[in-house]
PDB file of N, CA and C in Angstrom:
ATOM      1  N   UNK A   1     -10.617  19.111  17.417  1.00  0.00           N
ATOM      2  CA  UNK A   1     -11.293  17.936  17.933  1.00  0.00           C
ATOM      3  C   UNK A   1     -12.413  17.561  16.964  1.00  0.00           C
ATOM      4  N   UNK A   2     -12.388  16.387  16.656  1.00  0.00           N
ATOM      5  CA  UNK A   2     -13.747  15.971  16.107  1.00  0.00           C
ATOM      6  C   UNK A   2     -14.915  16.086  16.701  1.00  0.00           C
ATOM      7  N   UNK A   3     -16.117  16.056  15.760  1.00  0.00           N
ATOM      8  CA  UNK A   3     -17.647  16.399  16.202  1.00  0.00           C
ATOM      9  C   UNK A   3     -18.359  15.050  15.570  1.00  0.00           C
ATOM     10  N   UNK A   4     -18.377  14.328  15.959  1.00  0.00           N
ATOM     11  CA  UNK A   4     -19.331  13.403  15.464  1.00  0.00           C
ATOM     12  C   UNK A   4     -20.707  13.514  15.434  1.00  0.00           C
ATOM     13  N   UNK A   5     -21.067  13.431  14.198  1.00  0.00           N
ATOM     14  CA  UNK A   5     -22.604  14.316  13.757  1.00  0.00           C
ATOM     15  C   UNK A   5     -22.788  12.889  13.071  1.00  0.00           C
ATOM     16  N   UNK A   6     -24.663  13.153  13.020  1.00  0.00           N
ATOM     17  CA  UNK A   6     -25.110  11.720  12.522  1.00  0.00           C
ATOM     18  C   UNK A   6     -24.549  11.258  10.989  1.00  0.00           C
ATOM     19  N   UNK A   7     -24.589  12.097   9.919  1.00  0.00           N
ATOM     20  CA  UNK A   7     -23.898  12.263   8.880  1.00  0.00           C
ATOM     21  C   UNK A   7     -22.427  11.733   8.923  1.00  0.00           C
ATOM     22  N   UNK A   8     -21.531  11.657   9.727  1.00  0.00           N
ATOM     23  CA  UNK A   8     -20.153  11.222   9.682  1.00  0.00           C
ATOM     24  C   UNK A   8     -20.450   9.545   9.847  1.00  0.00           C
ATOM     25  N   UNK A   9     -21.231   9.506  11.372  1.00  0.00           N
ATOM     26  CA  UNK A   9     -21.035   7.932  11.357  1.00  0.00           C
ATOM     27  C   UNK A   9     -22.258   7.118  10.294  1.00  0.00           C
ATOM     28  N   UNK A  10     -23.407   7.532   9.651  1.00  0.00           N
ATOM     29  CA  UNK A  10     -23.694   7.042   8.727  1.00  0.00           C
ATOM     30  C   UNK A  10     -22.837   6.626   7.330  1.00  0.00           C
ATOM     31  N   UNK A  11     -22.254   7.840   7.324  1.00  0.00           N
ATOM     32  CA  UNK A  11     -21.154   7.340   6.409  1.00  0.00           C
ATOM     33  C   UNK A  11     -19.725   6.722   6.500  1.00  0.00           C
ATOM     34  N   UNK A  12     -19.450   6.294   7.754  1.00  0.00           N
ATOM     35  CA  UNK A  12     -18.578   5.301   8.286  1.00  0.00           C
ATOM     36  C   UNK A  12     -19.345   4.000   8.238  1.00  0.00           C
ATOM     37  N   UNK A  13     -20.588   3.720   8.356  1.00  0.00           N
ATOM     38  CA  UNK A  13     -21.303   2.530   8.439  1.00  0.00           C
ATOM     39  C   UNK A  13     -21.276   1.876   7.127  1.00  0.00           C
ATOM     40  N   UNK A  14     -21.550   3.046   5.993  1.00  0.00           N
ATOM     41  CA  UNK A  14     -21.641   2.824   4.187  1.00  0.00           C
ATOM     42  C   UNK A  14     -20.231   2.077   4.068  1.00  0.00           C
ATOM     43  N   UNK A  15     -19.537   3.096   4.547  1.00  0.00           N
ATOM     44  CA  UNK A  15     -18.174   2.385   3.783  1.00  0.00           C
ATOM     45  C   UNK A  15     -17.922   1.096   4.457  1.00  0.00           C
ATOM     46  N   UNK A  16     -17.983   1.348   5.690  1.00  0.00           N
ATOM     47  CA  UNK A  16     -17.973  -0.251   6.571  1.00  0.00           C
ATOM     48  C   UNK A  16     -18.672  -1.431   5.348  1.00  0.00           C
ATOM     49  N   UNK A  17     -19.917  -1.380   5.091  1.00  0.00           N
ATOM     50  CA  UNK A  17     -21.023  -2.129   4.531  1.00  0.00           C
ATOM     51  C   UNK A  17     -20.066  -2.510   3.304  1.00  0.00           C
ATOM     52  N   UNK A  18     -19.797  -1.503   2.678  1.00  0.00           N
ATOM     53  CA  UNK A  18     -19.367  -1.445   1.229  1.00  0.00           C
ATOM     54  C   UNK A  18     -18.047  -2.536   1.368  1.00  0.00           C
ATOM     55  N   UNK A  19     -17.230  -2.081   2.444  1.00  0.00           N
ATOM     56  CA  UNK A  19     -16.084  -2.689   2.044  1.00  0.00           C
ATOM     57  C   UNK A  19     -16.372  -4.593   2.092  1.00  0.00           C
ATOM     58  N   UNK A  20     -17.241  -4.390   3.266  1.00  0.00           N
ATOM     59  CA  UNK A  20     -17.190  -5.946   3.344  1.00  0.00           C
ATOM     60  C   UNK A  20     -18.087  -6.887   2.331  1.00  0.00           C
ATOM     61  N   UNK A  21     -18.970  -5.826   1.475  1.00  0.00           N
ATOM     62  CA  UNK A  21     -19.062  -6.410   0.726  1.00  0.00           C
ATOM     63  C   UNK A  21     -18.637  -7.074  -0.339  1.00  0.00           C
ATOM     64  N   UNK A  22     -17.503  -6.208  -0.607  1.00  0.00           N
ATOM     65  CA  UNK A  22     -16.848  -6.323  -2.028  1.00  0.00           C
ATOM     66  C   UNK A  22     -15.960  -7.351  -1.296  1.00  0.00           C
ATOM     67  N   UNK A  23     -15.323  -7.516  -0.275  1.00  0.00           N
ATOM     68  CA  UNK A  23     -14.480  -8.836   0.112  1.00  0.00           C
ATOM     69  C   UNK A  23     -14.898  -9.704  -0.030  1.00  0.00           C
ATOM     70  N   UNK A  24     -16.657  -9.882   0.937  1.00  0.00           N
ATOM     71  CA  UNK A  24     -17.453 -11.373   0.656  1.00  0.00           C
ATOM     72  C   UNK A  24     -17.616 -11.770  -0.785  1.00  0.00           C
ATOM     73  N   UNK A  25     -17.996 -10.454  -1.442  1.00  0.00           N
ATOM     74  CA  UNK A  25     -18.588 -11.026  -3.407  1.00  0.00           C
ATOM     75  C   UNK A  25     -17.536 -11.276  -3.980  1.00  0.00           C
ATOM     76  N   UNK A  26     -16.264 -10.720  -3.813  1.00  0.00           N
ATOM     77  CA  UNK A  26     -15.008 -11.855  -4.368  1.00  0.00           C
ATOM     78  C   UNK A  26     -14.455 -12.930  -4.214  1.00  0.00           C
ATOM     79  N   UNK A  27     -14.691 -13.460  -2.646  1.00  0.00           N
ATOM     80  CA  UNK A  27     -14.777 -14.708  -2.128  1.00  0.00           C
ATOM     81  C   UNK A  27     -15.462 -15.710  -2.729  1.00  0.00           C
ATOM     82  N   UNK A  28     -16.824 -15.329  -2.426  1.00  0.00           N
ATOM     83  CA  UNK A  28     -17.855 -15.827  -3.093  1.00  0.00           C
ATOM     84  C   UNK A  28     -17.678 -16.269  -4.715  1.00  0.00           C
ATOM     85  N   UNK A  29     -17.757 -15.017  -5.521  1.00  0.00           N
ATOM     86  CA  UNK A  29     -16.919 -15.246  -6.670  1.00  0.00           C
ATOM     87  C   UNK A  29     -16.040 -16.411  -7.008  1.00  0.00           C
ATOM     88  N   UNK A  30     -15.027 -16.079  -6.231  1.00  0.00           N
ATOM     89  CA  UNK A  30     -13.743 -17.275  -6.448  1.00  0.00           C
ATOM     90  C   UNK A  30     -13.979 -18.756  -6.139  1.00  0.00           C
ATOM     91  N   UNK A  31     -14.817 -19.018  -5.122  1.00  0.00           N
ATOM     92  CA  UNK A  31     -15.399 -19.885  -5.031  1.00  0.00           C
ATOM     93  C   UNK A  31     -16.268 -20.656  -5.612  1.00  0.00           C
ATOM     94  N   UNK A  32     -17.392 -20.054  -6.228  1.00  0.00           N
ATOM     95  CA  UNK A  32     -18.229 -20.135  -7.438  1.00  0.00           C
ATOM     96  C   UNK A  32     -17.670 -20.928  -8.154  1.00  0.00           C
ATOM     97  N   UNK A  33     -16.363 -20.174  -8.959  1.00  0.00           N
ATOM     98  CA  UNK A  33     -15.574 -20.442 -10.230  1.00  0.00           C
ATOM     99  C   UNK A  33     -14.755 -22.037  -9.891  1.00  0.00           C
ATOM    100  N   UNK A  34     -15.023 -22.792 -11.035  1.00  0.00           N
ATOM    101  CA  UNK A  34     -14.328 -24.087 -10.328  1.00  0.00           C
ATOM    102  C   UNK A  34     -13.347 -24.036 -11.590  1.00  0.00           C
ATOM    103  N   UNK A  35     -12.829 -22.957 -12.167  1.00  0.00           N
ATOM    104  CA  UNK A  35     -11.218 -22.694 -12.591  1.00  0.00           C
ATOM    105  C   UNK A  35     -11.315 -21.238 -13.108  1.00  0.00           C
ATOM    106  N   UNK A  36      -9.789 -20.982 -12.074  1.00  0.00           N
ATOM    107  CA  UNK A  36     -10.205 -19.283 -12.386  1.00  0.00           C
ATOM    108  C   UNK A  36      -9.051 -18.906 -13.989  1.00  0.00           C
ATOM    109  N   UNK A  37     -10.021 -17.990 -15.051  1.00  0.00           N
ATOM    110  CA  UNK A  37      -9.468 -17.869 -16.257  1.00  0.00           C
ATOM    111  C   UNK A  37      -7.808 -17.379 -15.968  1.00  0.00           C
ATOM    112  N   UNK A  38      -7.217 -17.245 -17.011  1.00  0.00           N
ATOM    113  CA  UNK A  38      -5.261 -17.335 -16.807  1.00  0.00           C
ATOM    114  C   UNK A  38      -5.673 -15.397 -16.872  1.00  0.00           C
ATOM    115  N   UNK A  39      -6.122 -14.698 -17.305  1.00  0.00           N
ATOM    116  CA  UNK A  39      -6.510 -13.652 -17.701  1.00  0.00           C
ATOM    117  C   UNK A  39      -6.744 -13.050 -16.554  1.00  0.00           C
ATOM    118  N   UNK A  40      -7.844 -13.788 -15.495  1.00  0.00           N
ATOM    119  CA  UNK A  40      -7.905 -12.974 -14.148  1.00  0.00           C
ATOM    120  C   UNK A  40      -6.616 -13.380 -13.314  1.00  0.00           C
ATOM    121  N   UNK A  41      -6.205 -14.553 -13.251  1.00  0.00           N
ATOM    122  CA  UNK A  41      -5.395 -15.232 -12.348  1.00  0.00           C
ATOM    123  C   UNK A  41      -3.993 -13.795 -12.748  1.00  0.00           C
ATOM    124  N   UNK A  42      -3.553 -13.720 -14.018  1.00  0.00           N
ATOM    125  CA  UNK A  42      -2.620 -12.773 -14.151  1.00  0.00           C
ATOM    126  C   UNK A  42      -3.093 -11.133 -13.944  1.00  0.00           C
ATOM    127  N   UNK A  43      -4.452 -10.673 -13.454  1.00  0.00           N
ATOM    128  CA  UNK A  43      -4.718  -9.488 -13.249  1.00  0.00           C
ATOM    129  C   UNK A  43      -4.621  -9.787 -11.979  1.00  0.00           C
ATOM    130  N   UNK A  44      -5.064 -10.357 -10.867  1.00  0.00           N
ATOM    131  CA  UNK A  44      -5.017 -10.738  -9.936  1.00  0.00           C
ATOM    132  C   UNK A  44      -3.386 -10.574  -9.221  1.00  0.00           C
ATOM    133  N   UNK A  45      -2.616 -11.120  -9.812  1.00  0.00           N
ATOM    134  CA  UNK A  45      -0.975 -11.503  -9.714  1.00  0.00           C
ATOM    135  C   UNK A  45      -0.978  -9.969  -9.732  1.00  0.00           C
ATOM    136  N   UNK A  46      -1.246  -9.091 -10.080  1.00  0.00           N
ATOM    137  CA  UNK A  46      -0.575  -7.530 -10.680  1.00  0.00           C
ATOM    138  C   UNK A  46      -0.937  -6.779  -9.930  1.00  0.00           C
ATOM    139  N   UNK A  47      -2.292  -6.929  -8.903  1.00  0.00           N
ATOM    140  CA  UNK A  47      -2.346  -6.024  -8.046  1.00  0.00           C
ATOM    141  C   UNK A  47      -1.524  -5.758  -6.963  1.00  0.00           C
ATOM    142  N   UNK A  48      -0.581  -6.564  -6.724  1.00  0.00           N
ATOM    143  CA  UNK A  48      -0.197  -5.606  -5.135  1.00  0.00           C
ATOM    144  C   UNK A  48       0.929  -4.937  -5.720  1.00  0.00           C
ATOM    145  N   UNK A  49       1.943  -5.147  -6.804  1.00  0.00           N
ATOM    146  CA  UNK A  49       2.968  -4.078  -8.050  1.00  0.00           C
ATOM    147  C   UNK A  49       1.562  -2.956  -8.307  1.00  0.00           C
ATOM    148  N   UNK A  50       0.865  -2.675  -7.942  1.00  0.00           N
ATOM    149  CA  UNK A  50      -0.212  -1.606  -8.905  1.00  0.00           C
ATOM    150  C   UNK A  50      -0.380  -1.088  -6.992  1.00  0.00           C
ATOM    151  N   UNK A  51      -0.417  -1.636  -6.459  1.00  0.00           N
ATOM    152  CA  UNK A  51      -0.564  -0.794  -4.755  1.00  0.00           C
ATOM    153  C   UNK A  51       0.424  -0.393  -4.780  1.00  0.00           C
ATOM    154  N   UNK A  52       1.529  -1.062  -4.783  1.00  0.00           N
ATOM    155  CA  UNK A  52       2.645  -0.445  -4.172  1.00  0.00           C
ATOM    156  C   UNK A  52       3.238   0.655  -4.928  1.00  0.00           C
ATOM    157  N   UNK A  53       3.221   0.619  -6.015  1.00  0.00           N
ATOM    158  CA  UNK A  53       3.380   1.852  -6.950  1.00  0.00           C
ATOM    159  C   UNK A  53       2.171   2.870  -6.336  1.00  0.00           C
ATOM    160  N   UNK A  54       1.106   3.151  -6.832  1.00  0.00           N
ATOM    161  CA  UNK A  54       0.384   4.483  -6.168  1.00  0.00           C
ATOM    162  C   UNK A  54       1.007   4.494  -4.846  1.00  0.00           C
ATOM    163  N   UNK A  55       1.425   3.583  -3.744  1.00  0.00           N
ATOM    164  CA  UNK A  55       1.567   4.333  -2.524  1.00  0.00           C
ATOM    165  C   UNK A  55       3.528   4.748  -2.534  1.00  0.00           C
ATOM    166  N   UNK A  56       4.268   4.651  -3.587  1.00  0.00           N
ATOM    167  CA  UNK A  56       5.401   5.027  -3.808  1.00  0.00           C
ATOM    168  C   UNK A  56       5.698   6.143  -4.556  1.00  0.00           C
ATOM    169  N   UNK A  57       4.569   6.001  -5.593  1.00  0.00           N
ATOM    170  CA  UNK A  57       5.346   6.769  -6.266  1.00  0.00           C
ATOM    171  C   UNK A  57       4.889   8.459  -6.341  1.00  0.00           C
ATOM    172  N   UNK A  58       3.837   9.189  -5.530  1.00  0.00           N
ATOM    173  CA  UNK A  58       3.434  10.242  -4.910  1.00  0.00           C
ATOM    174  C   UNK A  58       4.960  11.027  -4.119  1.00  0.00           C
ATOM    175  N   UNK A  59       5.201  10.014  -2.914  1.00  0.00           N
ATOM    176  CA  UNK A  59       6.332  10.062  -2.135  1.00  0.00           C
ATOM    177  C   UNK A  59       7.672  10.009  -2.907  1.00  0.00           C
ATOM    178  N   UNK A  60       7.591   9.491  -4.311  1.00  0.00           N
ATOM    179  CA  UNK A  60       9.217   9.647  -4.819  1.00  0.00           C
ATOM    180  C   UNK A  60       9.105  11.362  -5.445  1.00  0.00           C
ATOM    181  N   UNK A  61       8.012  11.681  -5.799  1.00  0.00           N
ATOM    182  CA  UNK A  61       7.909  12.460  -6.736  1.00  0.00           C
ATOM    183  C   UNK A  61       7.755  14.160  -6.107  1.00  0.00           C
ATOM    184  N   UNK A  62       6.862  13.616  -4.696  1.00  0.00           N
ATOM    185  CA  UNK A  62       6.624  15.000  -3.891  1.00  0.00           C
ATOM    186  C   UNK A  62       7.325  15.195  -2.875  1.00  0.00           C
ATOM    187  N   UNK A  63       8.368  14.027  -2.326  1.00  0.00           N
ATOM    188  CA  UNK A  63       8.918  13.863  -1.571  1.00  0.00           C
ATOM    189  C   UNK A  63      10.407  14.790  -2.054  1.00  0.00           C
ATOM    190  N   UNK A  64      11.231  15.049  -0.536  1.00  0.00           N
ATOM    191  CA  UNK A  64      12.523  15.846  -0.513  1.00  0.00           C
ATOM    192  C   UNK A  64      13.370  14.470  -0.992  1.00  0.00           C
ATOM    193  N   UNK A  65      14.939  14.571  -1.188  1.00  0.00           N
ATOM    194  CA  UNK A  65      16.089  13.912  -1.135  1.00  0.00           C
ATOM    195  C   UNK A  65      16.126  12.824  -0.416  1.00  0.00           C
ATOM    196  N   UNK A  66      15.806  13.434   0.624  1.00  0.00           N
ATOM    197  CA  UNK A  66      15.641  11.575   1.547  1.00  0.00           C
ATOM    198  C   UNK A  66      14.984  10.995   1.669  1.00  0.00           C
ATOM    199  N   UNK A  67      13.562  11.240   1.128  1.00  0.00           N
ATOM    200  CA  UNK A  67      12.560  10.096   0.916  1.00  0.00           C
ATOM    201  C   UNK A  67      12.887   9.258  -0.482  1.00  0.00           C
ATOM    202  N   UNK A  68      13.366  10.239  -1.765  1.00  0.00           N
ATOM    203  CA  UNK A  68      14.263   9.510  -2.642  1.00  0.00           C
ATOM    204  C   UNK A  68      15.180   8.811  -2.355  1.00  0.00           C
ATOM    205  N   UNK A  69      16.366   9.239  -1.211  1.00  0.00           N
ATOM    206  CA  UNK A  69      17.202   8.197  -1.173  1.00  0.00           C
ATOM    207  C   UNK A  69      16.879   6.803  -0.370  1.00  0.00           C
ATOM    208  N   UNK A  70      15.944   7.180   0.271  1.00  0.00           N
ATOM    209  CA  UNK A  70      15.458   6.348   1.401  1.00  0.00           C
ATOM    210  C   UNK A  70      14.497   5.126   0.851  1.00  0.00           C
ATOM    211  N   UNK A  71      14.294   5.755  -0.504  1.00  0.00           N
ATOM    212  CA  UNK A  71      13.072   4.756  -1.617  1.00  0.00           C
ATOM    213  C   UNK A  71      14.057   3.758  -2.659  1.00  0.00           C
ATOM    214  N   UNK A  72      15.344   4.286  -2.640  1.00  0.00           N
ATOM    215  CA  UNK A  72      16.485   4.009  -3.617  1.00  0.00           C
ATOM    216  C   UNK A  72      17.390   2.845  -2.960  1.00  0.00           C
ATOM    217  N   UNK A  73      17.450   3.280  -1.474  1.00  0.00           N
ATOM    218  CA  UNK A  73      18.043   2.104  -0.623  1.00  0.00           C
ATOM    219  C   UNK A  73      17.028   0.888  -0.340  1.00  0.00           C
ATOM    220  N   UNK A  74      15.615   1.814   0.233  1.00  0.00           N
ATOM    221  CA  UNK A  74      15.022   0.327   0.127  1.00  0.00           C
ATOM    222  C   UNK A  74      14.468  -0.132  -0.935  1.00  0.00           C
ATOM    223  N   UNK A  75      15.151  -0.048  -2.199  1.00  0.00           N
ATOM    224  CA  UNK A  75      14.599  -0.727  -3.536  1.00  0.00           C
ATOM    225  C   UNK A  75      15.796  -2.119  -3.784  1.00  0.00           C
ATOM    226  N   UNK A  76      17.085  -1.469  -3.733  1.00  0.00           N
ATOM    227  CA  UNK A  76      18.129  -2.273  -3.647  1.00  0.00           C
ATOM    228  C   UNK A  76      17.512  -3.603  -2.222  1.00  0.00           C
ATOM    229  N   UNK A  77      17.771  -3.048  -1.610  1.00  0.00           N
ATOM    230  CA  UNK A  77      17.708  -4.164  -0.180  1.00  0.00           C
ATOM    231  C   UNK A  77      16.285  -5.141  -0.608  1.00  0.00           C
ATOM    232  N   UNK A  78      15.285  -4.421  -1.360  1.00  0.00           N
ATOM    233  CA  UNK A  78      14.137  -5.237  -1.538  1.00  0.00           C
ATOM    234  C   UNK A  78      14.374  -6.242  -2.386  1.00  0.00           C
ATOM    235  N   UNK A  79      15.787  -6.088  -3.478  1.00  0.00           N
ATOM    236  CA  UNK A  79      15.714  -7.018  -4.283  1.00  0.00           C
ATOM    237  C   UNK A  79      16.307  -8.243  -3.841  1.00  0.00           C
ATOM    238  N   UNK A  80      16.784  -8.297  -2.931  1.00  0.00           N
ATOM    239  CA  UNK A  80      17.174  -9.457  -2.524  1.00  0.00           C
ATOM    240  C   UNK A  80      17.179  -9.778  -0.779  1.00  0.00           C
ATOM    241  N   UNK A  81      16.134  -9.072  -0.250  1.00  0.00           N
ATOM    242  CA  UNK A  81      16.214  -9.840   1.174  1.00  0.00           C
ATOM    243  C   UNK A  81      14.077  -9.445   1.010  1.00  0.00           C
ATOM    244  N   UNK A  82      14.097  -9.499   2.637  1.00  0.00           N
ATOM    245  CA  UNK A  82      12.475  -9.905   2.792  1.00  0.00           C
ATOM    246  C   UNK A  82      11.885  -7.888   2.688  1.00  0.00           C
ATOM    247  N   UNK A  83      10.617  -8.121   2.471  1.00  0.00           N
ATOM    248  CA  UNK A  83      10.096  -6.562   2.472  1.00  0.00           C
ATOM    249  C   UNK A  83       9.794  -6.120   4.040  1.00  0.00           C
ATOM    250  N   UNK A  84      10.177  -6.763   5.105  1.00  0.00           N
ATOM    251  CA  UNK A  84      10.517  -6.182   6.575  1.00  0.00           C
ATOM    252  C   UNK A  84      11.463  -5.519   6.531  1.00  0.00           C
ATOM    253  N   UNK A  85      12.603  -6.233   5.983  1.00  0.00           N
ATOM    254  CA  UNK A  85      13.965  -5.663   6.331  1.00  0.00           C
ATOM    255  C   UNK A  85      13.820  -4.436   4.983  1.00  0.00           C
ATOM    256  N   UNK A  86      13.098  -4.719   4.289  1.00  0.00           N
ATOM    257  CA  UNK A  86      13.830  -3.137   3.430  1.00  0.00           C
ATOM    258  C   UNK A  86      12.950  -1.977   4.220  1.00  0.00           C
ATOM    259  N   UNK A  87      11.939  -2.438   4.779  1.00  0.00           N
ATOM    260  CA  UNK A  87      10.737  -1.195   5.455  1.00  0.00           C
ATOM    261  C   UNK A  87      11.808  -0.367   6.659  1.00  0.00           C
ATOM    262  N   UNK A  88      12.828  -1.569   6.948  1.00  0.00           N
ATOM    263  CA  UNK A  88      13.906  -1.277   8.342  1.00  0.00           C
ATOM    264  C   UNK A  88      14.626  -0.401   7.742  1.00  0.00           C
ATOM    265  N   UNK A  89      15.539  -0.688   6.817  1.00  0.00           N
ATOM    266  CA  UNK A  89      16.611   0.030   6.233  1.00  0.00           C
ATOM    267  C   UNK A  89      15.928   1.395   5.337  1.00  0.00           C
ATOM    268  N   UNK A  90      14.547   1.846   4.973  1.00  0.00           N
ATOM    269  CA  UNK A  90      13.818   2.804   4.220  1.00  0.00           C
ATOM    270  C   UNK A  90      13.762   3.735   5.397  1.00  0.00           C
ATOM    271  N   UNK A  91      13.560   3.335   6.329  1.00  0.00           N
ATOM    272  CA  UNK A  91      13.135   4.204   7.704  1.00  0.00           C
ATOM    273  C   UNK A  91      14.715   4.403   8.154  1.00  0.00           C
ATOM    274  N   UNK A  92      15.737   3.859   8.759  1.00  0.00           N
ATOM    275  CA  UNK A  92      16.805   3.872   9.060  1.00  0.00           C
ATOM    276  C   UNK A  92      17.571   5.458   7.952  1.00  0.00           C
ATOM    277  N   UNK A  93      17.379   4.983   6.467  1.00  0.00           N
ATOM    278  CA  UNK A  93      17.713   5.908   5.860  1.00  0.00           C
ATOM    279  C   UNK A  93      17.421   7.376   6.293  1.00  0.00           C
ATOM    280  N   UNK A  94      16.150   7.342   6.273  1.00  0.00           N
ATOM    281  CA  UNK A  94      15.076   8.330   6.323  1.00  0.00           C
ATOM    282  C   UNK A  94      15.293   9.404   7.570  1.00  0.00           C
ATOM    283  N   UNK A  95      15.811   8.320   8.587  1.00  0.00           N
ATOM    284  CA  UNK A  95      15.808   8.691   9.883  1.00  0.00           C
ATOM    285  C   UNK A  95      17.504   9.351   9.978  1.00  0.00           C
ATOM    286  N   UNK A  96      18.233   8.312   9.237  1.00  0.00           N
ATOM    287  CA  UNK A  96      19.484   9.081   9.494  1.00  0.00           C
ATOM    288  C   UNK A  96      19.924  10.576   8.674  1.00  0.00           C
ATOM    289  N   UNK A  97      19.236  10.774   7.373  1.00  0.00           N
ATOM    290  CA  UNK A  97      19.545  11.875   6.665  1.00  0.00           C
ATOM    291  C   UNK A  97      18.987  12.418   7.468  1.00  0.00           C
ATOM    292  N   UNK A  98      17.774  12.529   7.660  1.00  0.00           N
ATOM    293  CA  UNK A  98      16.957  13.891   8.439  1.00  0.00           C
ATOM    294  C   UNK A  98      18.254  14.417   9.675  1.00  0.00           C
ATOM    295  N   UNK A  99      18.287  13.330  10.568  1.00  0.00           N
ATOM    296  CA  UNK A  99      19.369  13.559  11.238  1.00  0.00           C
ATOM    297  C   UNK A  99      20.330  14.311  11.455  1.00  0.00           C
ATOM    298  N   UNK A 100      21.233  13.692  10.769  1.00  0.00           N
ATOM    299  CA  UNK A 100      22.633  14.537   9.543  1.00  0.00           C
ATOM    300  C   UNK A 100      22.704  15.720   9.080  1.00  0.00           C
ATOM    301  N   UNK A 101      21.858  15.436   7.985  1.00  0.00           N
ATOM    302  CA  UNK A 101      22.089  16.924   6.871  1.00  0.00           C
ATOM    303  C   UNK A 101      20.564  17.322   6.668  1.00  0.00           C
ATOM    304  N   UNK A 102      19.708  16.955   7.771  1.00  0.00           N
ATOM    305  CA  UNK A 102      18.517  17.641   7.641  1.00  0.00           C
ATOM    306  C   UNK A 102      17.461  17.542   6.267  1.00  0.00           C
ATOM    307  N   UNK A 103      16.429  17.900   7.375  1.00  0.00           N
ATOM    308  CA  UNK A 103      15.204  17.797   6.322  1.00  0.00           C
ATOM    309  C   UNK A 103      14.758  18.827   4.910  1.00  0.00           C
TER     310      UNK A 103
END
C-alpha cells in the first residue's frame, strides 16, 4: 500500500507545475512565431516516429515471441488501415499466442 508522505505529493505538485509549463511555453512559443522555421516544423513532424519507437522498441527487444509477433502483425496492419485497428489486431495476436502455445 502506498504511504503518502509530504515529500511524495510535493513532488507530484513539481512535476504537475513542470509539465504544464512546458505545454503553455510551447504554445505560447508557437504563437509568438508568426512563421514557424521548415527546420522546427520538420523536428516537430518527427516526434511522435521518435515516441513510438522508445515505447516499441524496449518491448521488441525484451519482449518473448509474441510480443515480436504481435509487433510484426501490428506493423503490417498499420501500414495500411487506421492505428485503432492495428492496437486491435497487436492485442488479438498477443492474446491468442499466449493462449495457444503459451507464454
Amino acid at each position: 500500500m502506498l504511504d503518502f508522505n509530504s515529500h511524495m505529493v510535493l513532488l507530484i505538485l513539481a512535476a504537475a507545475v513542470v509539465t504544464f509549463l512546458t505545454r503553455i511555453g510551447g504554445y505560447i512559443l508557437i504563437v509568438k512565431m508568426t512563421r514557424i522555421p521548415p527546420r522546427v516544423e520538420a523536428a516537430l513532424n518527427a516526434v511522435p516516429a521518435a515516441v513510438l519507437t522508445t515505447l516499441v522498441a524496449p518491448a521488441f527487444f525484451i519482449g518473448g515471441w509474441d510480443t515480436r509477433v504481435a509487433l510484426f502483425a501490428a506493423l503490417l496492419v498499420g501500414l495500411r488501415y487506421p492505428p485503432t485497428f492495428m492496437l486491435i489486431v497487436g492485442w488479438i495476436v498477443v492474446m491468442a499466442w499466449r493462449h495457444f502455445i503459451g507464454a
